[in-house]
N, C-alpha and C. Protein backbone atom coordinates (compact mmCIF):
# COMPACT_ATOMS: atom_id res chain seq x y z
N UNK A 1 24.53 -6.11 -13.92
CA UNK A 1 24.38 -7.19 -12.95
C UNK A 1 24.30 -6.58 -11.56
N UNK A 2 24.01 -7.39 -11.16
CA UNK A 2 23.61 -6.78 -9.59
C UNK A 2 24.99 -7.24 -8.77
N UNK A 3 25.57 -6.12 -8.02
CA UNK A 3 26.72 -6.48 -7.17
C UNK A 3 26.83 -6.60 -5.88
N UNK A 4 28.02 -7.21 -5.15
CA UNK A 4 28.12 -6.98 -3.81
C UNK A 4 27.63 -5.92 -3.05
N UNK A 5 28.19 -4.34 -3.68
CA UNK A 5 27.78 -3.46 -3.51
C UNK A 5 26.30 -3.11 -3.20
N UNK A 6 25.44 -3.52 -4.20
CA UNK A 6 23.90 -3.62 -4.61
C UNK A 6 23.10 -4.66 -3.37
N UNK A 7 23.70 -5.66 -3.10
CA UNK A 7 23.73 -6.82 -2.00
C UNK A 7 22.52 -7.56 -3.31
N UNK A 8 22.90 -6.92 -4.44
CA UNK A 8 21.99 -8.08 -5.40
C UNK A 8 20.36 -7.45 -5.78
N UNK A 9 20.32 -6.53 -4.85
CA UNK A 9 19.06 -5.67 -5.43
C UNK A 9 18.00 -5.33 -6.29
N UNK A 10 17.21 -5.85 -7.11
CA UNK A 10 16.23 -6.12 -8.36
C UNK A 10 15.40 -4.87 -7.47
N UNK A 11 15.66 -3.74 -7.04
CA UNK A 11 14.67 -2.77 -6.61
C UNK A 11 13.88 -1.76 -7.12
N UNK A 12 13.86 -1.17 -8.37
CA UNK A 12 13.74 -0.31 -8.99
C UNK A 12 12.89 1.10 -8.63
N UNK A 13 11.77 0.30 -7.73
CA UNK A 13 10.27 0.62 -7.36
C UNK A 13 10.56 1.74 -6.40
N UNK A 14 12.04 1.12 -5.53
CA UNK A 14 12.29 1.88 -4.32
C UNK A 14 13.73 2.29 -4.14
N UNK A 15 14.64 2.22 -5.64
CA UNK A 15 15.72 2.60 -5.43
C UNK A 15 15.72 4.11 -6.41
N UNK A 16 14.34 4.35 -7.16
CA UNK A 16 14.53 5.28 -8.05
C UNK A 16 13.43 6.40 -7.90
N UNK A 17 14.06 7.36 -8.39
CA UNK A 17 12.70 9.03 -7.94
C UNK A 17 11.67 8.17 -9.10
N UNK A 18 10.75 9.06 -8.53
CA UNK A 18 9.52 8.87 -9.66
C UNK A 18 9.53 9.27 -10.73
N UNK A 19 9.27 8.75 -11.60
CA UNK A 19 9.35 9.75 -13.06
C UNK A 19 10.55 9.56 -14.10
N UNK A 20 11.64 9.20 -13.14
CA UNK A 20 12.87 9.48 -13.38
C UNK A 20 13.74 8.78 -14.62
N UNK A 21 14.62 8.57 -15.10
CA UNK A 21 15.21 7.84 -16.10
C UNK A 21 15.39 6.32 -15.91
N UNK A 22 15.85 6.23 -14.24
CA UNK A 22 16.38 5.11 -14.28
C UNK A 22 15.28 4.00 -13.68
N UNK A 23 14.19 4.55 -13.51
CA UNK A 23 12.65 3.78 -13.28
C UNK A 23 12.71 2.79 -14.26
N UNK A 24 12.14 2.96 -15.69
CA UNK A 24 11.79 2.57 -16.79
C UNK A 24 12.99 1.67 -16.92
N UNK A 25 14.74 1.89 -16.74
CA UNK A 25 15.40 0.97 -17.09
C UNK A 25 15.01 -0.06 -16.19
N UNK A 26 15.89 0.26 -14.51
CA UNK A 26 15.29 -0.57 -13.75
C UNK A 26 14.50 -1.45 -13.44
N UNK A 27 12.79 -1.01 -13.73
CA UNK A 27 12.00 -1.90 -14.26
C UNK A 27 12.37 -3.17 -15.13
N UNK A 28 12.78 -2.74 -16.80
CA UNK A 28 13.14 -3.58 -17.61
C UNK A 28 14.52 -4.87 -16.77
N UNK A 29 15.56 -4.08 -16.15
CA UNK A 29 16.39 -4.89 -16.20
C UNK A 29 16.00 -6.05 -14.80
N UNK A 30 15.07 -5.62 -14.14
CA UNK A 30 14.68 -6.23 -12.62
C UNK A 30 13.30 -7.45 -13.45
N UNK A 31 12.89 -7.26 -14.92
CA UNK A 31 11.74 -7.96 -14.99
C UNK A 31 13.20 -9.33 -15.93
N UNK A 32 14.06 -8.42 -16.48
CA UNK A 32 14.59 -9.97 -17.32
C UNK A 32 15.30 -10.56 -16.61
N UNK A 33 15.54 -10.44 -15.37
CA UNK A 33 15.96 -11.19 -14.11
C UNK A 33 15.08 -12.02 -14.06
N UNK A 34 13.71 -11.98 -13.86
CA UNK A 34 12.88 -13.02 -13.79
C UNK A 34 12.80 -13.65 -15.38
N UNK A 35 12.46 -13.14 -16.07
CA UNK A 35 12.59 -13.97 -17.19
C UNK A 35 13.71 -15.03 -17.91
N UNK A 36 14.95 -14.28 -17.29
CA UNK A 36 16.06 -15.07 -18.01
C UNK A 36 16.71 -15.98 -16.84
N UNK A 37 16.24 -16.24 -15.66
CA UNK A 37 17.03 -16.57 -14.47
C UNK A 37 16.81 -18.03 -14.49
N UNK A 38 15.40 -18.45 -14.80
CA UNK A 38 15.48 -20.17 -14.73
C UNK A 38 16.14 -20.79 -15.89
N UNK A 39 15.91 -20.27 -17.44
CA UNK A 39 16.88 -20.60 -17.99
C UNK A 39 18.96 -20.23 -17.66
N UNK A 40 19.02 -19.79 -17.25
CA UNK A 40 20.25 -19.37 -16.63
C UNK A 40 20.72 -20.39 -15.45
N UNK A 41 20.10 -21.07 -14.76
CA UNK A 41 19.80 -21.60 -13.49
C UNK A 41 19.94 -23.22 -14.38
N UNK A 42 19.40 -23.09 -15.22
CA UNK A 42 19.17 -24.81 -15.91
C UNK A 42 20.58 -24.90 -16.86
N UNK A 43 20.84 -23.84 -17.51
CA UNK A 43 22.60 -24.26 -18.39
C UNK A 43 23.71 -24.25 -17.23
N UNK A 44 23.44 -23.73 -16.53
CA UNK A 44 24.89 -23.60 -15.79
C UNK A 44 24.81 -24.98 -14.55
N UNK A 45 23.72 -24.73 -13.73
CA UNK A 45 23.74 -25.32 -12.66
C UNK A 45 23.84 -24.66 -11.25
N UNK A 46 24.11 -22.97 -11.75
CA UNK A 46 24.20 -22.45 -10.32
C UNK A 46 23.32 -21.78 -9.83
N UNK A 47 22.67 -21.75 -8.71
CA UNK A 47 21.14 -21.44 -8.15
C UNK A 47 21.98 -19.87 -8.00
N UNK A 48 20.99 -18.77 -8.34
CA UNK A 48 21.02 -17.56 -8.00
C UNK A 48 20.22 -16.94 -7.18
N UNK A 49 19.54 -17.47 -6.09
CA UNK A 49 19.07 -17.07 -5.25
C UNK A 49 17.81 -16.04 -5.07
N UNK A 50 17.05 -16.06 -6.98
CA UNK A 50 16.48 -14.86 -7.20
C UNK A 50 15.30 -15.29 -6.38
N UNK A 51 14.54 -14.15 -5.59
CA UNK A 51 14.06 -14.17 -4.71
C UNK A 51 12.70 -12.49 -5.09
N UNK A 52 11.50 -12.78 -5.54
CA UNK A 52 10.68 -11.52 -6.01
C UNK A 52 10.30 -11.68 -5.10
N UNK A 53 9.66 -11.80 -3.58
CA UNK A 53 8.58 -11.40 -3.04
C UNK A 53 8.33 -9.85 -2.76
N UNK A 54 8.66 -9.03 -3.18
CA UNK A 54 9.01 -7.31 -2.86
C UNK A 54 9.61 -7.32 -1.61
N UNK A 55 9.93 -5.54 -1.96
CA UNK A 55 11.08 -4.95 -1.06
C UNK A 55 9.77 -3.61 -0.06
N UNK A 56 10.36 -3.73 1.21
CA UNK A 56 10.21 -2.39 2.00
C UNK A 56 10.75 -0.93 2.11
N UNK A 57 10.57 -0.08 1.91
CA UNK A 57 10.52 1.28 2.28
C UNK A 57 10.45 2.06 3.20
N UNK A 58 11.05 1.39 4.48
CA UNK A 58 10.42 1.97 5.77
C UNK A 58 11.15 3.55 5.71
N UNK A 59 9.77 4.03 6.40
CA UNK A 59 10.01 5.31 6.70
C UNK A 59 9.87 5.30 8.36
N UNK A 60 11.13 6.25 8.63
CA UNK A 60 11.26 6.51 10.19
C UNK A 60 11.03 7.77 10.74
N UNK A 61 11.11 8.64 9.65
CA UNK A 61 10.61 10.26 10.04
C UNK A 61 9.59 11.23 9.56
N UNK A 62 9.13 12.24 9.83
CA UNK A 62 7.95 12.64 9.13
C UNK A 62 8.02 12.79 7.66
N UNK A 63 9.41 13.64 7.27
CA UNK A 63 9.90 13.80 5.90
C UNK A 63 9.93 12.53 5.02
N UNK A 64 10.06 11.72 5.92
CA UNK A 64 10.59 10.18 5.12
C UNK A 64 8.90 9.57 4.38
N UNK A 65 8.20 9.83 5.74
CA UNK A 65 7.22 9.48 5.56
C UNK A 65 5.87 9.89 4.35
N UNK A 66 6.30 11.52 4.34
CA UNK A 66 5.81 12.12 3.27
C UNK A 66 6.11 11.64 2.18
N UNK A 67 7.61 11.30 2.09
CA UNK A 67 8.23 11.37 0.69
C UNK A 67 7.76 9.52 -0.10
N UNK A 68 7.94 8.89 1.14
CA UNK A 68 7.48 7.66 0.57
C UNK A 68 5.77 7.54 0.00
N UNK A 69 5.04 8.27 1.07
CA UNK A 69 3.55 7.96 0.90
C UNK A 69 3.53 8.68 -0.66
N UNK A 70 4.03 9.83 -0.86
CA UNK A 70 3.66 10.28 -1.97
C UNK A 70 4.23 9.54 -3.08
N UNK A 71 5.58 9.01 -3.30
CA UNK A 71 6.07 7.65 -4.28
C UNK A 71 5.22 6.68 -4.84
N UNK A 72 4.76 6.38 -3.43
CA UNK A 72 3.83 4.92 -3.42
C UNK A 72 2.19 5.41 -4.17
N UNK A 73 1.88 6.52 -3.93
CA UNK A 73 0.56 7.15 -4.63
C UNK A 73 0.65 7.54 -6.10
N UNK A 74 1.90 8.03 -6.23
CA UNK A 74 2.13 8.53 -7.97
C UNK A 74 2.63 6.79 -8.43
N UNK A 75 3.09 5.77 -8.01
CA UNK A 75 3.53 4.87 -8.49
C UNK A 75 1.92 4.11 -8.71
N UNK A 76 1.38 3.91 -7.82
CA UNK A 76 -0.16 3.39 -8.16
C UNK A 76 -0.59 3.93 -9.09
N UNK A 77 -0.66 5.44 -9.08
CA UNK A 77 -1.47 6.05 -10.52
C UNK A 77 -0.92 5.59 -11.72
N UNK A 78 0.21 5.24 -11.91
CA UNK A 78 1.24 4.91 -12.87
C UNK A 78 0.90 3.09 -13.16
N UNK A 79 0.02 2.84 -12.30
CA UNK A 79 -0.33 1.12 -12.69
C UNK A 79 0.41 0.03 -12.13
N UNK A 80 1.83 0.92 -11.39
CA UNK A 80 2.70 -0.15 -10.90
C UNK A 80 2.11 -0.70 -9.67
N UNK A 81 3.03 -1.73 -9.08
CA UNK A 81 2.31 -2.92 -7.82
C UNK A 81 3.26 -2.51 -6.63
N UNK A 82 2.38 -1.64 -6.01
CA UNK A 82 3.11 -0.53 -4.96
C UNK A 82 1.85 -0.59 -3.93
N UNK A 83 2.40 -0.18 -2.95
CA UNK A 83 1.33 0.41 -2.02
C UNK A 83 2.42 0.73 -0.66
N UNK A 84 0.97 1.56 0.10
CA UNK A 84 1.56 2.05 1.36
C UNK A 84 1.46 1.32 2.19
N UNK A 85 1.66 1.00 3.63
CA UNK A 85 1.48 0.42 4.80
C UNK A 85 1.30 1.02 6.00
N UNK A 86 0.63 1.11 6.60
CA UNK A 86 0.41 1.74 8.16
C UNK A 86 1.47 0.96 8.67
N UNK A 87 1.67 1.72 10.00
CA UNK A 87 2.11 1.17 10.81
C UNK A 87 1.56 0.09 11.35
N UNK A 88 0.63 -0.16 11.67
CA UNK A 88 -0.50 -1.50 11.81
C UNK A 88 -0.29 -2.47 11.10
N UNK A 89 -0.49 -1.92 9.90
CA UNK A 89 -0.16 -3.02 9.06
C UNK A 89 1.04 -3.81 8.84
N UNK A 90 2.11 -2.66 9.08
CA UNK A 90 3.48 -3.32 9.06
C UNK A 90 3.93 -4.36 10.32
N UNK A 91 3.37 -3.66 11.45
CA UNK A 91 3.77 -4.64 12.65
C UNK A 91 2.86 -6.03 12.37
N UNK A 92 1.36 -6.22 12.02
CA UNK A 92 0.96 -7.21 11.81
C UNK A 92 1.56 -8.13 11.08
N UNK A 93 2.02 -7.39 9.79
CA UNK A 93 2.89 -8.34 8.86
C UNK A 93 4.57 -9.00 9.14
N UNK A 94 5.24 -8.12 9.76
CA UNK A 94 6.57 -7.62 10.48
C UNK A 94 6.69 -7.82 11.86
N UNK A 95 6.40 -8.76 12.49
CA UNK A 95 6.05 -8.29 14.25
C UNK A 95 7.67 -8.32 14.93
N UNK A 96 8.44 -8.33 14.03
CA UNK A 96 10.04 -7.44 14.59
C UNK A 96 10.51 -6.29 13.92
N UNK A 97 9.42 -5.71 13.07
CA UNK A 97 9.40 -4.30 12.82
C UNK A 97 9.56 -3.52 14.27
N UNK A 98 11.12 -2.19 13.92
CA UNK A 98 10.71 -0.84 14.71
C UNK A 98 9.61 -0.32 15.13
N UNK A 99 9.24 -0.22 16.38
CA UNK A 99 8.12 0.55 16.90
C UNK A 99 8.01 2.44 15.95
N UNK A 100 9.46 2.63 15.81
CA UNK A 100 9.73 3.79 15.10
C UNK A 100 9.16 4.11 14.16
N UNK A 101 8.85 2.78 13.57
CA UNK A 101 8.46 3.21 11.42
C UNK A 101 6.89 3.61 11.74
N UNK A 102 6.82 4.59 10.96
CA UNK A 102 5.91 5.14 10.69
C UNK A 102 4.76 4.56 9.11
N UNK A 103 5.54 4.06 8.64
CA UNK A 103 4.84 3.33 7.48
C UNK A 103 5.94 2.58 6.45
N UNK A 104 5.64 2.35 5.53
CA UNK A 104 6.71 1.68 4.29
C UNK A 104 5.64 1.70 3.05
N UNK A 105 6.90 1.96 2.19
CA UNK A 105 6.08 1.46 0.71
C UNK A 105 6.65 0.37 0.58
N UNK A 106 5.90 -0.87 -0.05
CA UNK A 106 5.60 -1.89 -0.40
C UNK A 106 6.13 -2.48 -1.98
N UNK A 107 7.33 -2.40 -2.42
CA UNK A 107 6.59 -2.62 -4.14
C UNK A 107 7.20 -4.15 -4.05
N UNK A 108 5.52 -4.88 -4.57
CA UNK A 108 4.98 -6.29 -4.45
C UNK A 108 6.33 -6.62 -5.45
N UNK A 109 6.64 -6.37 -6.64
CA UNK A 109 7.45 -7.10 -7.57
C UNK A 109 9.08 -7.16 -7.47
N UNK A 110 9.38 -6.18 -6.58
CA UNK A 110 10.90 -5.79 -6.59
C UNK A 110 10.85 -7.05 -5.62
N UNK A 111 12.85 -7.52 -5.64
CA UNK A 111 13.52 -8.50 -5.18
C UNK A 111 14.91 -8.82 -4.84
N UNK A 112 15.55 -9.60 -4.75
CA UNK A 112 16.77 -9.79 -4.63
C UNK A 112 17.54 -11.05 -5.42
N UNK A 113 18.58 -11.02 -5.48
CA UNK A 113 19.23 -12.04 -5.66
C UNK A 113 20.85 -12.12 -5.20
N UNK A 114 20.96 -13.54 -5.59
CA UNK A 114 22.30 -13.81 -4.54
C UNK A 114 23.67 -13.11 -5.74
N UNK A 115 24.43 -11.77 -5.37
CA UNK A 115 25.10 -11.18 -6.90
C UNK A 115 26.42 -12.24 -7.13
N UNK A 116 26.83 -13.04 -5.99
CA UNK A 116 28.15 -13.60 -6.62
C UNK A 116 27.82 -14.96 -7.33
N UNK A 117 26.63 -15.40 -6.89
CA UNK A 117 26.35 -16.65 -7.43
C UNK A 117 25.89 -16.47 -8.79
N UNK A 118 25.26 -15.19 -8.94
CA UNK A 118 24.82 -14.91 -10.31
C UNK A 118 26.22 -14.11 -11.23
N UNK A 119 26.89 -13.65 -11.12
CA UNK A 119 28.45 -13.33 -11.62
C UNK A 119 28.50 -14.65 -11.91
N UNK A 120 29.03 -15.70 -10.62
CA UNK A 120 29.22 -16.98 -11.26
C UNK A 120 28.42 -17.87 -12.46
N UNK A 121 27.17 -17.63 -12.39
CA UNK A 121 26.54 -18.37 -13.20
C UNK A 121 26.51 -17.53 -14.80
N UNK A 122 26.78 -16.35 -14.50
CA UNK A 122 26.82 -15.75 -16.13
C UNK A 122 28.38 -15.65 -16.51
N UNK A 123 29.33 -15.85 -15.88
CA UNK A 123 30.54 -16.24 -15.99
C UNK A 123 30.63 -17.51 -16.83
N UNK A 124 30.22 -18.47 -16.45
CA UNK A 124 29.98 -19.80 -16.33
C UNK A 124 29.17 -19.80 -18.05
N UNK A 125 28.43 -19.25 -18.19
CA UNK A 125 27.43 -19.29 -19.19
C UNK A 125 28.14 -18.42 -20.67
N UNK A 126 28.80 -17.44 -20.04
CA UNK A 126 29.77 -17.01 -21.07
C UNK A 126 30.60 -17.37 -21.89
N UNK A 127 31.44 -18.43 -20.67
CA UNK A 127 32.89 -18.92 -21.49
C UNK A 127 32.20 -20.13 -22.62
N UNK A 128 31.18 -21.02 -22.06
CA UNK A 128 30.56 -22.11 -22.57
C UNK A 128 29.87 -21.53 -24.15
N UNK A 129 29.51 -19.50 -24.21
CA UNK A 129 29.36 -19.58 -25.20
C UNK A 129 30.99 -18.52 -26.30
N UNK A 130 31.90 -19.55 -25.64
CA UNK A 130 32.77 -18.56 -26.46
C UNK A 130 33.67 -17.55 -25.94
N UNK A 131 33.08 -16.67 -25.12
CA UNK A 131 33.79 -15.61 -24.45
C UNK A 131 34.66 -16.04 -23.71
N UNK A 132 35.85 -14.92 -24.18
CA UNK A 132 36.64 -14.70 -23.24
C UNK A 132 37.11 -13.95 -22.29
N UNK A 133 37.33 -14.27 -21.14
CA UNK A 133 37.10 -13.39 -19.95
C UNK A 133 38.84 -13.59 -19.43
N UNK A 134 39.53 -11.93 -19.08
CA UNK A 134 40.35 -11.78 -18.78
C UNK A 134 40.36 -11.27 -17.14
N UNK A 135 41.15 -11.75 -16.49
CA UNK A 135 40.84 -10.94 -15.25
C UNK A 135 42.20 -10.66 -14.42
N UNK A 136 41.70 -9.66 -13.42
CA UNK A 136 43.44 -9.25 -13.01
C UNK A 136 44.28 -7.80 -14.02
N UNK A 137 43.69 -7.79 -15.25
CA UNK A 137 43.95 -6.12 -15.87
C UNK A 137 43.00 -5.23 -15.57
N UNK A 138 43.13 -4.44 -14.83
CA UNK A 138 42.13 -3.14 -15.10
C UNK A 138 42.05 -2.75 -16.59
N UNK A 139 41.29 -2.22 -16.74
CA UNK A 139 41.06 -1.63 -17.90
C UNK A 139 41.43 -0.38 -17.96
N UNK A 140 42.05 0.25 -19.04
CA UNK A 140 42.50 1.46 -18.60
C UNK A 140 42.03 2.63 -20.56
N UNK A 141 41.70 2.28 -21.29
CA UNK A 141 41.11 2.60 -22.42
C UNK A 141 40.52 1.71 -23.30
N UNK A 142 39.49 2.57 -23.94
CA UNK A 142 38.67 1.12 -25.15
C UNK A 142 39.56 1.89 -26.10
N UNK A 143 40.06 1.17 -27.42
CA UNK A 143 40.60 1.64 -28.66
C UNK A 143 39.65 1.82 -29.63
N UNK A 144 39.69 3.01 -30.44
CA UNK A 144 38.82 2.78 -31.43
C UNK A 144 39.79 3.63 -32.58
N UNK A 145 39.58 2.79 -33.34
CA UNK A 145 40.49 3.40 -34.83
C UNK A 145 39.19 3.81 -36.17
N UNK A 146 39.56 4.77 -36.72
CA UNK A 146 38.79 5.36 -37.77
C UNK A 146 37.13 5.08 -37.47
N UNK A 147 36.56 5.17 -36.21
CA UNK A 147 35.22 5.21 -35.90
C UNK A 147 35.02 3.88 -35.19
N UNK A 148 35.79 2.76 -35.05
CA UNK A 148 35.02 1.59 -34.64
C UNK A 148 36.09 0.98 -33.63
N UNK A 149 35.32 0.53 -32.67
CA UNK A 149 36.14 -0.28 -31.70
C UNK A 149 36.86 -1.16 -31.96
N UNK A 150 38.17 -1.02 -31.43
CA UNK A 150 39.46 -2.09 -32.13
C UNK A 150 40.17 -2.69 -30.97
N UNK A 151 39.45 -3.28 -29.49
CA UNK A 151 39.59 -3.24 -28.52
C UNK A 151 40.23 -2.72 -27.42
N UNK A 152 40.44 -3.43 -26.14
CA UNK A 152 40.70 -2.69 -24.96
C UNK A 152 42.06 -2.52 -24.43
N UNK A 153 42.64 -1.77 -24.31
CA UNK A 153 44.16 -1.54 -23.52
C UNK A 153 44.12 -1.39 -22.11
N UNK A 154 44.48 -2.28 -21.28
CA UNK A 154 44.79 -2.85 -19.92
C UNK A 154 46.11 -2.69 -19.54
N UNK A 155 46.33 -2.63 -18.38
CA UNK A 155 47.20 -1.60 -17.36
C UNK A 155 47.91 -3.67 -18.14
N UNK A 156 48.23 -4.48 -18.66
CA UNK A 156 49.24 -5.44 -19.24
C UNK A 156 49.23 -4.86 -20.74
N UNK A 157 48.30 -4.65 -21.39
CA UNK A 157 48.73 -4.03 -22.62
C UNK A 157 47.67 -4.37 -23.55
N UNK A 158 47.60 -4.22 -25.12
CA UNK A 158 46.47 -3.72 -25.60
C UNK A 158 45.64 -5.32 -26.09
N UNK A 159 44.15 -5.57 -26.14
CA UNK A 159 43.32 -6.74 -26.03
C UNK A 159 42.79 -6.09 -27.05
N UNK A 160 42.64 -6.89 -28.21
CA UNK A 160 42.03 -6.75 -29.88
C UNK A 160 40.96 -7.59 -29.30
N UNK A 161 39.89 -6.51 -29.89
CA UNK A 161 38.49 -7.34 -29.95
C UNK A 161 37.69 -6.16 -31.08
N UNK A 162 36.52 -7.40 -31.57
CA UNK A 162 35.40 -6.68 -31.91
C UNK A 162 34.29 -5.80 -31.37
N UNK A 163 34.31 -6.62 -30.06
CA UNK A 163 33.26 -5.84 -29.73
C UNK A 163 33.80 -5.47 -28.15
N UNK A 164 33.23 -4.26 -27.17
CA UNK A 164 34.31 -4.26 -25.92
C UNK A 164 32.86 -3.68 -25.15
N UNK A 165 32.53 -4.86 -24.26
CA UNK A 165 31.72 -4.26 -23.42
C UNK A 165 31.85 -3.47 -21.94
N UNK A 166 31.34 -2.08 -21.71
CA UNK A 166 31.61 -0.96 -20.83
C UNK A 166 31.02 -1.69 -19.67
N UNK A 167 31.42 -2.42 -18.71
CA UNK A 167 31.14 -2.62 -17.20
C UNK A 167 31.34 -2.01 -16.01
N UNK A 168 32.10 -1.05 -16.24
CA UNK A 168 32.61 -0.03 -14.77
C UNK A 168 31.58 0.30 -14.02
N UNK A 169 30.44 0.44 -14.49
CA UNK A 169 29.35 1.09 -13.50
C UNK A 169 30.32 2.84 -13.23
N UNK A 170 29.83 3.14 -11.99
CA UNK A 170 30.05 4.35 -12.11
C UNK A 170 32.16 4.93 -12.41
N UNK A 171 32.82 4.24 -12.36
CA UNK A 171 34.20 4.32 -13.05
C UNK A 171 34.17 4.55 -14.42
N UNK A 172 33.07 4.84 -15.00
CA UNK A 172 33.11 4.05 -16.30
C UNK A 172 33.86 5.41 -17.13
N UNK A 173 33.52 6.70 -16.42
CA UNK A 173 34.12 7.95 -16.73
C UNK A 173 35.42 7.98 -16.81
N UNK A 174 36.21 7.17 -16.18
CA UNK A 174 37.38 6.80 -16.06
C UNK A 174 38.49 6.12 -17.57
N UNK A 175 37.37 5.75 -17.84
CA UNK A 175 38.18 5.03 -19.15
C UNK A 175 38.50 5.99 -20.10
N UNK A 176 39.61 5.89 -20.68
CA UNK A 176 39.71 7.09 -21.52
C UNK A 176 39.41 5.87 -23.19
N UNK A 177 39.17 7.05 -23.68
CA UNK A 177 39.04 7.16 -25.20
C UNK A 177 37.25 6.26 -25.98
N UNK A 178 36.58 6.40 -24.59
CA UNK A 178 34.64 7.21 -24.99
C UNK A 178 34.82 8.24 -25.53
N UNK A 179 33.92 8.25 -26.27
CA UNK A 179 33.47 9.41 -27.13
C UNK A 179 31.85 10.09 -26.57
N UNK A 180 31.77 10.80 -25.87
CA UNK A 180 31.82 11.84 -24.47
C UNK A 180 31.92 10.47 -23.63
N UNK A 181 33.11 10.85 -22.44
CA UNK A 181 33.15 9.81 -21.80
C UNK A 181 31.35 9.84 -21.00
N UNK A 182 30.89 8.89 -20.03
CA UNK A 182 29.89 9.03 -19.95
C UNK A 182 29.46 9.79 -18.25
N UNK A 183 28.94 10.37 -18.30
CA UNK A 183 28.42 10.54 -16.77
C UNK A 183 27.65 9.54 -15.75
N UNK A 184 28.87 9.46 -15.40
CA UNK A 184 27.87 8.00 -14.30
C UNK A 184 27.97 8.31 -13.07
N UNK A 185 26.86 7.95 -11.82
CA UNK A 185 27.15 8.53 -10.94
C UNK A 185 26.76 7.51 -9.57
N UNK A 186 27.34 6.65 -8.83
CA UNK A 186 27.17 5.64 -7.96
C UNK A 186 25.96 6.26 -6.99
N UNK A 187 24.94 5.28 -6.98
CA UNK A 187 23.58 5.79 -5.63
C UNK A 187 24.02 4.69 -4.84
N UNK A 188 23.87 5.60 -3.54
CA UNK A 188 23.94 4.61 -2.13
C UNK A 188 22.77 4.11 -1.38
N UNK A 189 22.31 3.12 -1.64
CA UNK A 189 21.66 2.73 -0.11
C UNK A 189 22.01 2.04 1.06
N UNK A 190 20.97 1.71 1.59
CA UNK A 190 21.41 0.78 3.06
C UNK A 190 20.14 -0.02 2.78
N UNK A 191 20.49 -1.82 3.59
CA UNK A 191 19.92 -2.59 3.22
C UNK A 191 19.78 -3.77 4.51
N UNK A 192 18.86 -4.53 5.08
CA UNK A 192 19.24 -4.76 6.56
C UNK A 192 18.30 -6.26 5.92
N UNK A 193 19.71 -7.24 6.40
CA UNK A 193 19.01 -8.95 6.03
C UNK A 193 19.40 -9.55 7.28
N UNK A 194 18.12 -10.10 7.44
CA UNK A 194 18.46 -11.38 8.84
C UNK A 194 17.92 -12.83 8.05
């Protein structure tokens, strides 16, 4: 899910190297946002704010500028809905764009959404099918006895379940008793909404 942290982010186009692993997920998980969001939006009742018109890339320095133009060129060859922008172009489109930027990549499909309203609405959509949601324990190990998950032990004490889904995002190394715990590793951006 997309978090506070994320400010809700569906970016993939422009949060990931080219080529890279987390492209291809990204992609997938930024397209079933659009697919699963109006049904999501119609059981619950809570608007999530998903919002595709694409995201910017501004570049402010020469390096920046290289690194984006060349993204935005291997991402075109690749079929995706990318492109570059002059500076021209950006102030025409942007006319409270930085005099600074030197260009931006463009990717037409990336988006946003609102992350607490959507927590809420898959919260919301959870319990209605069943789930139960504990909150206020950290999690502090998944259990697994003779090969199979036998649920989660929380800093209150141990939660029997069948099935125990891994949400930490990058903490997730933290949990003891994965089998290799996993390597996760938090990416930072910066993100500017008026």
């Amino acid at each position: 899910i997309a978090t506070r942290a994320s400010a809700g982010m569906r970016a993939p186009l422009v949060e990931s190297a080219p080529d890279g692993p987390l492209l291809a997920i990204g992609m997938r998980g930024r397209d079933l946002y659009r697919e699963l969001a109006p049904g999501l939006v119609e059981e619950t009742g809570v608007a999530i704010g998903l919002v595709m018109d694409g995201v910017l890339q501004v570049a402010f320095t020469e390096q920046e500028e290289s690194r984006e133009r060349s993204v935005a060129a291997w991402q075109r060859q690749q079929g995706l809905n990318t492109e570059w922008l002059t500076p021209g172009e950006l102030k025409a489109r942007w006319t409270g764009i930085s005099s600074d930027a030197r260009g931006a990549l463009l990717a037409r499909e990336d988006g946003a959404l609102e992350p607490l309203a959507t927590l809420e609405a898959l919260l919301v959509s959870a319990t209605r099918r069943g789930v139960r949601i504990t909150r206020g324990e950290p999690a502090l190990a998944v259990e697994i006895e003779a090969g199979r998950v036998t649920g989660a032990r929380t800093a209150v004490g141990t939660r029997p379940a069948g099935a125990v889904v891994v949400a930490a995002g990058a903490r997730s190394g933290r949990l003891q008793g994965l089998p290799p715990p996993p390597a996760v590793e938090p990416i930072r951006g910066q993100i500017l909404t008026y």
